[in-house]
C-alpha atoms as a PDB file:
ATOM      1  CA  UNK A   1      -8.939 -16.278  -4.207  1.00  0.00           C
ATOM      2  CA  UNK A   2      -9.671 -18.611  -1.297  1.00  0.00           C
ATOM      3  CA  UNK A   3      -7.553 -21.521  -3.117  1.00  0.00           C
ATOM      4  CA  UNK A   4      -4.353 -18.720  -3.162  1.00  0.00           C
ATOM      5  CA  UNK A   5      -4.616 -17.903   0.238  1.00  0.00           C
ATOM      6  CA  UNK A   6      -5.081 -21.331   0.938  1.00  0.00           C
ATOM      7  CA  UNK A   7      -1.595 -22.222  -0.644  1.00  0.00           C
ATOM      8  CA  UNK A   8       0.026 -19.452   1.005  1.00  0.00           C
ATOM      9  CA  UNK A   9      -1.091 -20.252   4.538  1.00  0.00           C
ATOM     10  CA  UNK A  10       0.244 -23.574   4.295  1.00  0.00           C
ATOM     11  CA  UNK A  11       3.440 -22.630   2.589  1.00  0.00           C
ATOM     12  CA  UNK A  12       3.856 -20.121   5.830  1.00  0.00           C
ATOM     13  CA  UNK A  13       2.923 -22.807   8.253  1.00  0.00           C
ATOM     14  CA  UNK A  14       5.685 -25.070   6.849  1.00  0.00           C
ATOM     15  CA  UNK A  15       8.051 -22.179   6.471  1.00  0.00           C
ATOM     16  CA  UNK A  16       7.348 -19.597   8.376  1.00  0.00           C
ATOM     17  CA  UNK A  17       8.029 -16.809   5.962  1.00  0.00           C
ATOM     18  CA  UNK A  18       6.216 -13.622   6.504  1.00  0.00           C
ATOM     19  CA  UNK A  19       6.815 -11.991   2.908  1.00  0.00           C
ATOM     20  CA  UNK A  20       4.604 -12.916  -0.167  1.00  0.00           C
ATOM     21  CA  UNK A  21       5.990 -11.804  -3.583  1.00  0.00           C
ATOM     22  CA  UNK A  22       3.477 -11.136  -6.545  1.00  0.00           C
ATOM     23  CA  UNK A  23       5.559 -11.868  -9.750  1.00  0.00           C
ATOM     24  CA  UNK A  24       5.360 -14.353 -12.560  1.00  0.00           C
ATOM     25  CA  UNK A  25       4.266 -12.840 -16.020  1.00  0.00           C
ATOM     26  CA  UNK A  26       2.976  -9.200 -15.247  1.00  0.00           C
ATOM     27  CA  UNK A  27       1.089  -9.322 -11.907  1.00  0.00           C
ATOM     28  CA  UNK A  28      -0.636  -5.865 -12.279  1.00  0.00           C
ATOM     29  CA  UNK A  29      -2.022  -7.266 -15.746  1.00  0.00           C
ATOM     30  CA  UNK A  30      -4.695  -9.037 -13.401  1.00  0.00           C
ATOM     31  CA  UNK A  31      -4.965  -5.483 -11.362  1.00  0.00           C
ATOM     32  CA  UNK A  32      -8.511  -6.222  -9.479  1.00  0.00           C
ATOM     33  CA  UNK A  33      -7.821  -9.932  -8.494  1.00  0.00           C
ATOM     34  CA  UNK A  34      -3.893  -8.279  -6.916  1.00  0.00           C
ATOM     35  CA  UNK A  35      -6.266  -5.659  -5.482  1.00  0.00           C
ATOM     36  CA  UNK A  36      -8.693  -7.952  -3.674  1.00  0.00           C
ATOM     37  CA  UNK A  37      -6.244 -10.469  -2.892  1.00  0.00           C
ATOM     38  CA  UNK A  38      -3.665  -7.851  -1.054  1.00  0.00           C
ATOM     39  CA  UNK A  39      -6.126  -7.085   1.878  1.00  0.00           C
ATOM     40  CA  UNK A  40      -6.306 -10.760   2.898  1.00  0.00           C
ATOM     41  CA  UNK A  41      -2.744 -11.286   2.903  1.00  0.00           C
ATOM     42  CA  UNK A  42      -2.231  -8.134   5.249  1.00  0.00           C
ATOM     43  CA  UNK A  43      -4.721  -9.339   7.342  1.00  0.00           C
ATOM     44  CA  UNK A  44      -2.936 -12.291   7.692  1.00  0.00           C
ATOM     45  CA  UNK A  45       0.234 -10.137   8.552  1.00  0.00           C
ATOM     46  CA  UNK A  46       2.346 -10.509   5.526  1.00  0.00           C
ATOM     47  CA  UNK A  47       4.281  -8.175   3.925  1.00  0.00           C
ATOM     48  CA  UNK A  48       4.084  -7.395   0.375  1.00  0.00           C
ATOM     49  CA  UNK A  49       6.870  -8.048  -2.440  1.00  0.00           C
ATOM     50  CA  UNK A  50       5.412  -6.882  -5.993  1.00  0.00           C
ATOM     51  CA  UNK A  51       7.538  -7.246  -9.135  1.00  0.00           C
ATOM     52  CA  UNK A  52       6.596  -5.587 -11.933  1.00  0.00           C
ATOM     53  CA  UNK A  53       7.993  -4.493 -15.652  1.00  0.00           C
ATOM     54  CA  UNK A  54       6.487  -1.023 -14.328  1.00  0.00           C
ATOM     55  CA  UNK A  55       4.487  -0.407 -17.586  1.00  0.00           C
ATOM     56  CA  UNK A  56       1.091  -0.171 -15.776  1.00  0.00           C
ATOM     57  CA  UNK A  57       1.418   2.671 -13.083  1.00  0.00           C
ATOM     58  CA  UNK A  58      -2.288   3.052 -13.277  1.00  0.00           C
ATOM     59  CA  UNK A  59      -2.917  -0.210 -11.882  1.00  0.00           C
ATOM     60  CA  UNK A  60       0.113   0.427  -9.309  1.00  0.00           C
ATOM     61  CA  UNK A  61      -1.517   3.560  -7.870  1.00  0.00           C
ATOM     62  CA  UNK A  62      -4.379   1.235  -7.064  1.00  0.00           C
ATOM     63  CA  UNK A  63      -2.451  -1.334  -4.593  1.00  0.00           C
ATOM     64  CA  UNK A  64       1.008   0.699  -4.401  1.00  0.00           C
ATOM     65  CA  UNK A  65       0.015   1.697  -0.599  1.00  0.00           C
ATOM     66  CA  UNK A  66      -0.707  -2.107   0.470  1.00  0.00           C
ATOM     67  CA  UNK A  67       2.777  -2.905  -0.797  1.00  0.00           C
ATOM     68  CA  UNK A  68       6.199  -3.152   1.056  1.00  0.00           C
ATOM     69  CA  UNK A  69       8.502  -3.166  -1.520  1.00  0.00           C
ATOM     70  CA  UNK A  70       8.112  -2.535  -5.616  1.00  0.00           C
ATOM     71  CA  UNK A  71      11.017  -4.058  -8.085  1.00  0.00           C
ATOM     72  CA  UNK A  72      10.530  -2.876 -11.099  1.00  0.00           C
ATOM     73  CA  UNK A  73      12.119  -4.908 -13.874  1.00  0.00           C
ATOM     74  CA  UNK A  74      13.906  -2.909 -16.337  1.00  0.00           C
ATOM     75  CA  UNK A  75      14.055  -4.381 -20.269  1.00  0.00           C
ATOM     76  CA  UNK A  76      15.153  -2.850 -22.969  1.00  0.00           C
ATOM     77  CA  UNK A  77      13.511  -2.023 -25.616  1.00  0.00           C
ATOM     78  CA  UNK A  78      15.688  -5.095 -27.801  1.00  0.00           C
ATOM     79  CA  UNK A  79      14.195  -7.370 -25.195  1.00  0.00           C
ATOM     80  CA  UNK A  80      11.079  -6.799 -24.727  1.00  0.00           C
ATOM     81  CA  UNK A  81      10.341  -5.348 -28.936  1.00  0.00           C
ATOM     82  CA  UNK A  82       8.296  -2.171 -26.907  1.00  0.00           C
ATOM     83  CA  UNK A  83       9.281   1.355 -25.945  1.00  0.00           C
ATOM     84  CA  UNK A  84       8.577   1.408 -22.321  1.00  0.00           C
ATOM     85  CA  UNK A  85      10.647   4.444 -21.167  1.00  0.00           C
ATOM     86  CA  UNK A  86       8.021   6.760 -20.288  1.00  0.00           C
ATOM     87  CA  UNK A  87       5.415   4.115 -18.963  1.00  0.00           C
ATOM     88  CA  UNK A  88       8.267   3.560 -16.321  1.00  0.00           C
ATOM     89  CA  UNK A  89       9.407   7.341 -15.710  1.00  0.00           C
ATOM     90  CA  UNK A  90       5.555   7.629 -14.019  1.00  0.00           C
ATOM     91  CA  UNK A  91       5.672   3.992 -13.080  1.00  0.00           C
ATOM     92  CA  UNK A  92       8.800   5.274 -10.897  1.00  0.00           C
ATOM     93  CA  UNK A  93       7.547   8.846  -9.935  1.00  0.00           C
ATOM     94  CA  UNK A  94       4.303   7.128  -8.577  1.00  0.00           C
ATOM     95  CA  UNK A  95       5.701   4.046  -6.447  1.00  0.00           C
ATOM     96  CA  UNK A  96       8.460   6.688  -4.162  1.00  0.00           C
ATOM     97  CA  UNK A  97      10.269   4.996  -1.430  1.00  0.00           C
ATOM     98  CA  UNK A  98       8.978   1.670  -2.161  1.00  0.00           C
ATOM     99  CA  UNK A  99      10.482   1.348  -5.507  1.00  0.00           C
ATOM    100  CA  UNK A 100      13.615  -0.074  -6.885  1.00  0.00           C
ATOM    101  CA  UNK A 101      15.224  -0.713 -10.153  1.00  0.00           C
ATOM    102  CA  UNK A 102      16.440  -4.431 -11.441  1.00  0.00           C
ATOM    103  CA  UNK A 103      18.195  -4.760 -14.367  1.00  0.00           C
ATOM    104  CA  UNK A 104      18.804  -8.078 -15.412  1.00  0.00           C
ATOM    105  CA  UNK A 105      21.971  -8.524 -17.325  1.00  0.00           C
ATOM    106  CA  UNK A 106      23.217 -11.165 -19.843  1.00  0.00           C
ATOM    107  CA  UNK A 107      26.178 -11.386 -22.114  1.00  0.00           C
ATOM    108  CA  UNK A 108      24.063 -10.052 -24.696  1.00  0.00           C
ATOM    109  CA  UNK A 109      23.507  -7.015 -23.135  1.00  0.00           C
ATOM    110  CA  UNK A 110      24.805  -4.295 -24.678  1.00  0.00           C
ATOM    111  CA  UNK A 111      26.562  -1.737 -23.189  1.00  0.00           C
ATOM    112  CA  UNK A 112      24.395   1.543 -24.699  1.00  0.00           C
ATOM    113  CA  UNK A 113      21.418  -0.106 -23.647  1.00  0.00           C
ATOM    114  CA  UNK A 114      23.275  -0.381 -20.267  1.00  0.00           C
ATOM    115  CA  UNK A 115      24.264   2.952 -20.488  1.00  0.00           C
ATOM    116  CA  UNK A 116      21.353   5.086 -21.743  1.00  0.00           C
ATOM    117  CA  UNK A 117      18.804   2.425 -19.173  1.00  0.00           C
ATOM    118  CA  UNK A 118      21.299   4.004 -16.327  1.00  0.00           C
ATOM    119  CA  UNK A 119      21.274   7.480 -17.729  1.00  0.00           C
ATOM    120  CA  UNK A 120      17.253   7.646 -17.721  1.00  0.00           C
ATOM    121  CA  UNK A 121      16.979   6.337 -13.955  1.00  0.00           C
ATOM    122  CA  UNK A 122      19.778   9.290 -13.024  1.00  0.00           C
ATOM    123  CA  UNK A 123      17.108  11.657 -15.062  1.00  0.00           C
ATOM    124  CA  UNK A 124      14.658  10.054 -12.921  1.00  0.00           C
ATOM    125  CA  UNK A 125      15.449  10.010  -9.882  1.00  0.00           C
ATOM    126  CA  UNK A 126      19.384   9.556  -8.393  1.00  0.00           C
ATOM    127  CA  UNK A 127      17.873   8.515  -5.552  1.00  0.00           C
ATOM    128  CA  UNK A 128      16.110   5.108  -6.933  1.00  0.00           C
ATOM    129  CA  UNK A 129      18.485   2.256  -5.864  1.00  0.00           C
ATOM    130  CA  UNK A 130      19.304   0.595  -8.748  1.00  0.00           C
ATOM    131  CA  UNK A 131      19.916  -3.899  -8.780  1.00  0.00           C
ATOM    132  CA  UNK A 132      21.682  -5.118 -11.503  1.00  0.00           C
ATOM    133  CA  UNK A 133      21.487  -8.714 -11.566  1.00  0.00           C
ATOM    134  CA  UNK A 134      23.846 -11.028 -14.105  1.00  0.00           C
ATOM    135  CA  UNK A 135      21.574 -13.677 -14.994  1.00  0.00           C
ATOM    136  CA  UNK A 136      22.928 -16.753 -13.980  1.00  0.00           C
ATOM    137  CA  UNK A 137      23.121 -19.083 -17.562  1.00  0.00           C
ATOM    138  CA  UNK A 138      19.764 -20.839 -18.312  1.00  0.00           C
ATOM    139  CA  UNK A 139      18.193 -21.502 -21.788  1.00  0.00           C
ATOM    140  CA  UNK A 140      19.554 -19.368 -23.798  1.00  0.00           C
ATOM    141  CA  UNK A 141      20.462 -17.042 -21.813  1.00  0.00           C
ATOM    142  CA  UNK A 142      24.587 -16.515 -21.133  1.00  0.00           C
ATOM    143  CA  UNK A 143      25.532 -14.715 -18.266  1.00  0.00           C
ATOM    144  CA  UNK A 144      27.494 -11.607 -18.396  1.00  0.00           C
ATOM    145  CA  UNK A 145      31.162 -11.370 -17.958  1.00  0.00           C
ATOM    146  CA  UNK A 146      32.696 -10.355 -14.500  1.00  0.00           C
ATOM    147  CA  UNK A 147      34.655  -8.020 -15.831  1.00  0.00           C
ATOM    148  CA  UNK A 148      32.335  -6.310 -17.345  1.00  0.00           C
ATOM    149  CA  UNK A 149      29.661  -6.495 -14.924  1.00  0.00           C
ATOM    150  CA  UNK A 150      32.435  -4.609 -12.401  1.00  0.00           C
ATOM    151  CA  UNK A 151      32.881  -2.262 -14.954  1.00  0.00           C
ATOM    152  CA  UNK A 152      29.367  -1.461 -15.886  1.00  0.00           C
ATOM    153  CA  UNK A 153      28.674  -1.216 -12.008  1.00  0.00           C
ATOM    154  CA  UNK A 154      32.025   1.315 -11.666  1.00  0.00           C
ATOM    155  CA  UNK A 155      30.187   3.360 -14.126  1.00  0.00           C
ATOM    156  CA  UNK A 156      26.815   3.306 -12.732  1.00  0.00           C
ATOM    157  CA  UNK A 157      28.140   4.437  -8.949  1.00  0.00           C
ATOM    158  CA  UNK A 158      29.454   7.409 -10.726  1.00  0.00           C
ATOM    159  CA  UNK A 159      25.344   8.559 -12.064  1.00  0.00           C
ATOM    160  CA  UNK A 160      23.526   7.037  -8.812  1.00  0.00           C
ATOM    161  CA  UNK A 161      23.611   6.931  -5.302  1.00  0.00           C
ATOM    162  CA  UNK A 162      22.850   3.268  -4.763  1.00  0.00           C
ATOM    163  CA  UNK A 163      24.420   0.317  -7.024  1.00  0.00           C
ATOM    164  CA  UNK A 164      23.789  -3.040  -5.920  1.00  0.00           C
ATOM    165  CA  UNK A 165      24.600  -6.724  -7.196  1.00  0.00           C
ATOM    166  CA  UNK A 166      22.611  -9.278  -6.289  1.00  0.00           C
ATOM    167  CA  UNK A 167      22.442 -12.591  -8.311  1.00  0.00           C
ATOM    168  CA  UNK A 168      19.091 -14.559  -9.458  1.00  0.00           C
ATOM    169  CA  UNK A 169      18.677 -16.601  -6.436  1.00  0.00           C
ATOM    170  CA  UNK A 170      15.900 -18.254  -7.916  1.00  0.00           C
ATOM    171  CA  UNK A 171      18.008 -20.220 -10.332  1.00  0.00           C
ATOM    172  CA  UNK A 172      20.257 -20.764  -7.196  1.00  0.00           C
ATOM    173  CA  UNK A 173      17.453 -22.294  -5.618  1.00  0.00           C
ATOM    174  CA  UNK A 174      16.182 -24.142  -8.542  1.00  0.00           C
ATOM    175  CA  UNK A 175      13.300 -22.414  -8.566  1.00  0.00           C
ATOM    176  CA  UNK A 176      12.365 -21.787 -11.940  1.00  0.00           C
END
């Protein structure tokens, strides 16, 4: 704990930033050390970026409140081999406001995947903003074509009230 908030007061004293995001892996799989650590860092003023695959919400009712914003990764089932609708229909009723959807899309993607991943959030909530973000090429991984990225997002605007595109600016960065 003290070596973590070590890094991340010297990252913000060469930086300045004021946000610290929890990702990497599945942060709420380590639950108690995310709910110990969270305290410190709002102590120390930060705000709180979580991303999550939402398939814990018990472990996000226990630091949802010390959080500022929630993405929660959406994966379909032929990506991640697991069924993880309902985990993330009370992963999404518990976060509220603070939640958002991110779908990641590739050119392997397919479209009633897409389709039935928008058609649950609408049953979920319309409200949910929804992120779909074309993975830029890396590994394997191709990145989807414009085209149909515009068109997938046309359809999704129809179902929900907020559609956004926002690239991986981590692989912009070279972050990796």
């Amino acid at each position: 704990m003290d070596e973590v908030l070590k890094r991340v007061d010297a990252l913000q004293a060469t930086s300045g930033m004021s946000t610290v995001s929890l990702t990497g892996g599945e942060p709420l799989a380590q639950v108690g050390f995310v709910e110990a650590l969270l305290p410190s860092l709002r102590a120390r003023g930060y705000r709180i970026y979580l991303e999550t695959n939402g398939s814990l919400p018990r472990a996000l009712a226990k630091v949802r409140s010390a959080c500022d914003w929630i993405a929660m990764d959406f994966k379909p089932e032929s990506a991640t081999g697991r069924d993880l609708w309902e985990a993330q229909r009370w992963f999404l009723e518990m976060g509220g406001d603070k939640v958002f959807v991110k779908m990641v899309l590739t050119d392997s993607t397919a479209e009633t995947e897409f389709r039935r991943g928008v058609e649950w959030l609408a049953s979920a909530s319309l409200a949910t903003p929804l992120v779909l973000q074309p993975a830029t090429p890396w590994g394997c991984a191709r990145s989807i074509p414009l085209t149909r990225l515009t068109s997938w997002w046309e359809w999704a605007t129809r179902r929900l009230k907020d559609v956004r595109i926002i690239p991986q600016i981590h692989r912009l960065w070279e972050i990796t």
